[in-house]
Protein backbone atom coordinates (compact mmCIF):
# COMPACT_ATOMS: atom_id res chain seq x y z
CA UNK A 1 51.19 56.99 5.67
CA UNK A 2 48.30 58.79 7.16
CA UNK A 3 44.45 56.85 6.63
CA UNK A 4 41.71 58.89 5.55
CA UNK A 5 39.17 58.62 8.23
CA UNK A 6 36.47 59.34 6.14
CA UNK A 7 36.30 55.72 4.72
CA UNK A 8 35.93 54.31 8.34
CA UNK A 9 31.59 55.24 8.71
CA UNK A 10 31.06 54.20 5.48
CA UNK A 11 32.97 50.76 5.74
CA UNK A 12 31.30 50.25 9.13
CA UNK A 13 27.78 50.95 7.39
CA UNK A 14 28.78 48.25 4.62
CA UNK A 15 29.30 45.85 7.57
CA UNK A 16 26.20 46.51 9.66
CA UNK A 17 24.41 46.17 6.81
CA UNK A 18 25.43 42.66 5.75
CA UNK A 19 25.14 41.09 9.25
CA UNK A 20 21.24 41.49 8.87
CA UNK A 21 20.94 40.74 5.18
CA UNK A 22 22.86 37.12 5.58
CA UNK A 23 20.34 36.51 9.01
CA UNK A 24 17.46 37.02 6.90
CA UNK A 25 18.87 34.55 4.15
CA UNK A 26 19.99 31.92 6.31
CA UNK A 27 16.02 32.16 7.91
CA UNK A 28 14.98 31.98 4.80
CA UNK A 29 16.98 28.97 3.54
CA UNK A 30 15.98 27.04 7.15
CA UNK A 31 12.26 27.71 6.70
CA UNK A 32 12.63 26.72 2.63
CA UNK A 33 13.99 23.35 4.37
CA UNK A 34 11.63 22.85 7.27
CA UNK A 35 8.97 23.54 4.46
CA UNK A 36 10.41 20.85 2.50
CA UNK A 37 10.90 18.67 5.30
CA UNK A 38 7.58 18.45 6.34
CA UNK A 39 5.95 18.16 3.16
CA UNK A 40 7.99 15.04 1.97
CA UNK A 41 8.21 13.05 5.23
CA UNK A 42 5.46 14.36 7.09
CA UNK A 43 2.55 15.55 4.51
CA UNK A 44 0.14 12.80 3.03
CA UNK A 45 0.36 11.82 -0.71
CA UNK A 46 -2.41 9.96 -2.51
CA UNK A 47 -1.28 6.35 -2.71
CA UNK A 48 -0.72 5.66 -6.79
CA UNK A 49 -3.35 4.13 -8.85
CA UNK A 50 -2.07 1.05 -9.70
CA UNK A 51 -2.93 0.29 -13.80
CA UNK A 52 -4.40 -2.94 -14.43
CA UNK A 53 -4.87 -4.74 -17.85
CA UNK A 54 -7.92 -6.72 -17.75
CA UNK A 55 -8.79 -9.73 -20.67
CA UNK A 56 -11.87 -10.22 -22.00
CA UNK A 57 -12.99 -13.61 -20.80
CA UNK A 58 -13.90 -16.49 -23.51
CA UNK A 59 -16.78 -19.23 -23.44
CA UNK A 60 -14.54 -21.38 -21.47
CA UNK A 61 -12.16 -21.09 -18.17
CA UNK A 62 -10.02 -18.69 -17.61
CA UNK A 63 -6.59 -18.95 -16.11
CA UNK A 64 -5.22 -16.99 -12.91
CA UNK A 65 -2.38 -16.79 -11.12
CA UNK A 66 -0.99 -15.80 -7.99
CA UNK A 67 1.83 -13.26 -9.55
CA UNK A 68 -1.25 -11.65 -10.80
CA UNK A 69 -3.37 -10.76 -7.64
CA UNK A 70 -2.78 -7.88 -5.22
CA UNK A 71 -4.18 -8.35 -1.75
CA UNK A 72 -4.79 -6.23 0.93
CA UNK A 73 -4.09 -7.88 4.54
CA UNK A 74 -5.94 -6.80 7.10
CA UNK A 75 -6.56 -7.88 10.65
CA UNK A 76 -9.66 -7.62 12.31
CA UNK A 77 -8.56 -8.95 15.48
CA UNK A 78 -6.41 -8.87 18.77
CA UNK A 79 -3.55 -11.17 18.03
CA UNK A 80 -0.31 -9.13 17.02
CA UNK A 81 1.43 -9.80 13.79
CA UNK A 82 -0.97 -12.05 12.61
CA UNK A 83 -1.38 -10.03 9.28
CA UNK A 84 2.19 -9.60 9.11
CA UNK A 85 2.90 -13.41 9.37
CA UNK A 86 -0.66 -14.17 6.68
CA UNK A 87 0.87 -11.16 4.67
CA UNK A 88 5.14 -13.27 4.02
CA UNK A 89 2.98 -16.34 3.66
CA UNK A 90 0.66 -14.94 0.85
CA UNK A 91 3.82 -13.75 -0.93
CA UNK A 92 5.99 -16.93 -0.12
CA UNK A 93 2.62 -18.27 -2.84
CA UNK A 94 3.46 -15.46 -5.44
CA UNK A 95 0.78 -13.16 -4.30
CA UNK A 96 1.57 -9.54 -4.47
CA UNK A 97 0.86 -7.78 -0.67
CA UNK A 98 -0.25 -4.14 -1.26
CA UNK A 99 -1.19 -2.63 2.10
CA UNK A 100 -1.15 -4.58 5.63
CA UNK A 101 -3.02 -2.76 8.32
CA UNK A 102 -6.10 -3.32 11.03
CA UNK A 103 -9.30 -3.44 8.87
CA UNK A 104 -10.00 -0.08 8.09
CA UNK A 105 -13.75 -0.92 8.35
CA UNK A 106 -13.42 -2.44 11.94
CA UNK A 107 -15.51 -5.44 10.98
CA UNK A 108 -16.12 -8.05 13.31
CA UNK A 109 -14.65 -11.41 11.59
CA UNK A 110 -14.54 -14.37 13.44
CA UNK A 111 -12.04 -16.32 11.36
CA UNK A 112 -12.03 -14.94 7.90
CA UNK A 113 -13.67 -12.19 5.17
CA UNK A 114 -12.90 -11.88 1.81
CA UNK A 115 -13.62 -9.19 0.06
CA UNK A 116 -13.47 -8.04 -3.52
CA UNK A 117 -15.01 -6.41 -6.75
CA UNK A 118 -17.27 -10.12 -7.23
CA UNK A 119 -17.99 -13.15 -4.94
CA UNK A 120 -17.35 -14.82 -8.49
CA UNK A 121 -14.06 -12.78 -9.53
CA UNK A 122 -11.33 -14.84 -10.59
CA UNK A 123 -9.03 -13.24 -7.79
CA UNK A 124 -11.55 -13.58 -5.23
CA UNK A 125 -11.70 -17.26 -5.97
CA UNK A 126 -7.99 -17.93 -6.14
CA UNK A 127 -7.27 -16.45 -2.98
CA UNK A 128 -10.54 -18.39 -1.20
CA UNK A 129 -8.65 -21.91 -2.61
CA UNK A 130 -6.10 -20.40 -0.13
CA UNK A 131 -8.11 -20.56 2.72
CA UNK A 132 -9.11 -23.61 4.98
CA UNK A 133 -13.06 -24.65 4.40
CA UNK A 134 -12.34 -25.55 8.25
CA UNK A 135 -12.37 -21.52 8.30
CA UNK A 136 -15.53 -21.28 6.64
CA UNK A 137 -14.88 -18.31 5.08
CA UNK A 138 -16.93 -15.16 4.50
CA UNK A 139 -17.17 -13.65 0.62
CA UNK A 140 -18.21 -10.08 0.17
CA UNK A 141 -18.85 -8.25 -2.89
CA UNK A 142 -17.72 -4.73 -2.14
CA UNK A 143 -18.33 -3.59 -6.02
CA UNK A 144 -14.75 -2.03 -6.47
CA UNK A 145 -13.19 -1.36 -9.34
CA UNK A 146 -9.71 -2.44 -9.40
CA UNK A 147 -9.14 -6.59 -8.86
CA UNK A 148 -7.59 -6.09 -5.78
CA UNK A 149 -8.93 -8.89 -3.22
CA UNK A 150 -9.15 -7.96 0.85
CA UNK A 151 -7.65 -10.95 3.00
CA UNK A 152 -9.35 -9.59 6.59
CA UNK A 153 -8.63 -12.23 9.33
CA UNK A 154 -9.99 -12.55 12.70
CA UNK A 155 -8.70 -13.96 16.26
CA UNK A 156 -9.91 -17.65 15.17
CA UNK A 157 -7.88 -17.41 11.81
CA UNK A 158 -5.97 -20.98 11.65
CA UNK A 159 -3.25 -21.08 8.90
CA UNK A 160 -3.33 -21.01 4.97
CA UNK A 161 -4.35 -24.23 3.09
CA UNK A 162 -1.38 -26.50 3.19
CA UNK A 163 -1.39 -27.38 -0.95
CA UNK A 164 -3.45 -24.57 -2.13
CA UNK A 165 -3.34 -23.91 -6.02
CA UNK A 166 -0.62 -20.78 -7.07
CA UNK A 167 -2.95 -20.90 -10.44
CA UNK A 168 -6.87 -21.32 -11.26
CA UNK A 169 -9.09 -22.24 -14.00
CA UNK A 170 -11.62 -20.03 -13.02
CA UNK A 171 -15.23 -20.25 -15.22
CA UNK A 172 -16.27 -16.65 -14.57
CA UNK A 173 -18.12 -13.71 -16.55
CA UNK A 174 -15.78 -11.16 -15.30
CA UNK A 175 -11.98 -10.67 -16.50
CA UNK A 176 -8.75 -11.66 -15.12
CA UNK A 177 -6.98 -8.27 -14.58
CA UNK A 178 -2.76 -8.31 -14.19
CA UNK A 179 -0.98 -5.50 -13.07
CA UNK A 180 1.99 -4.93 -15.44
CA UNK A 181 5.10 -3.79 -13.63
CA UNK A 182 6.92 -4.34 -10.82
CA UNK A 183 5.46 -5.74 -7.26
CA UNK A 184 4.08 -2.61 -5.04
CA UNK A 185 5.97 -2.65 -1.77
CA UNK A 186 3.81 -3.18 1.27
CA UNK A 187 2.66 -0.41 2.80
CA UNK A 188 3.49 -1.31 6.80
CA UNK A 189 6.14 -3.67 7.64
């Protein structure tokens, strides 16, 4: 049986050929990943808007509860885990923990600030009923839009109120807004 040597270049030219192509599709497929990679673990998404039904409030009280409130721990001061141990006993109360952090506003608190849409919001005052008046507590009206309620504490923070109320009757112009859904997970553990 004798081979036909003219099928040897062309075979070799097939083979040259394919070494290249599958280097440049296996770069391809690793940058595709490493694109990937970094833009799901790495890149920053905007946090979801969290959709809040709020009720029109009647002539009398209105009733809030602690399942119903979001708050935001922050600390404002030099003791470690503080926030983290304010933040398991706000939700240990029913309270729903959305972000725990160091105050993003770097405020000096001595003991504690709370901040929210009103000083008079029913949120604002169910989480204050949480607080010591030992504490003497600072209210802020930040004019936000969403009833989320800021729980900032400070070196001199003391603990929670030991019988606080998990539900208010609140007199108050403004609504009592619930957040239908499940609980948001906290955003630092």
């Amino acid at each position: 049986m004798a081979w036909d040597t003219g099928d040897i270049p062309q075979f070799r030219k097939r083979r040259n050929i394919r070494g290249p192509i599958t280097l440049v599709l296996l770069i391809g497929l690793l940058g595709g990943a490493a694109y990937y990679g970094w833009t799901s673990v790495l890149g920053r998404n905007e946090p979801a808007v969290v959709a809040q039904v709020c009720t029109t409030p009647s002539a009398g009280k209105q009733l809030i509860a602690s399942k119903d409130v979001i708050v935001n721990v922050y600390n404002a001061g030099k003791v470690r885990g503080a926030g983290a141990n304010l933040s398991e006993q706000l939700e240990l109360r029913g309270f729903k923990v959305a972000d725990l952090d160091n105050d993003p506003l770097n405020a000096k608190v001595g003991r504690v600030e709370i901040r929210g849409r009103a000083k008079n919001a029913p949120e604002v005052l169910l989480v204050l009923a949480q607080v010591k008046p030992t504490d003497k507590p600072v209210v802020k009206a930040d004019g936000r839009q969403e009833a989320t309620v800021d729980f900032v504490i400070g070196d001199a923070f003391g603990q929670l109120k030991a019988k606080a109320p998990k539900q208010l009757q609140v007199k108050s112009a403004l609504p009592v807004c619930t957040t239908p859904g499940p609980t948001p997970a906290a955003a630092a553990r």
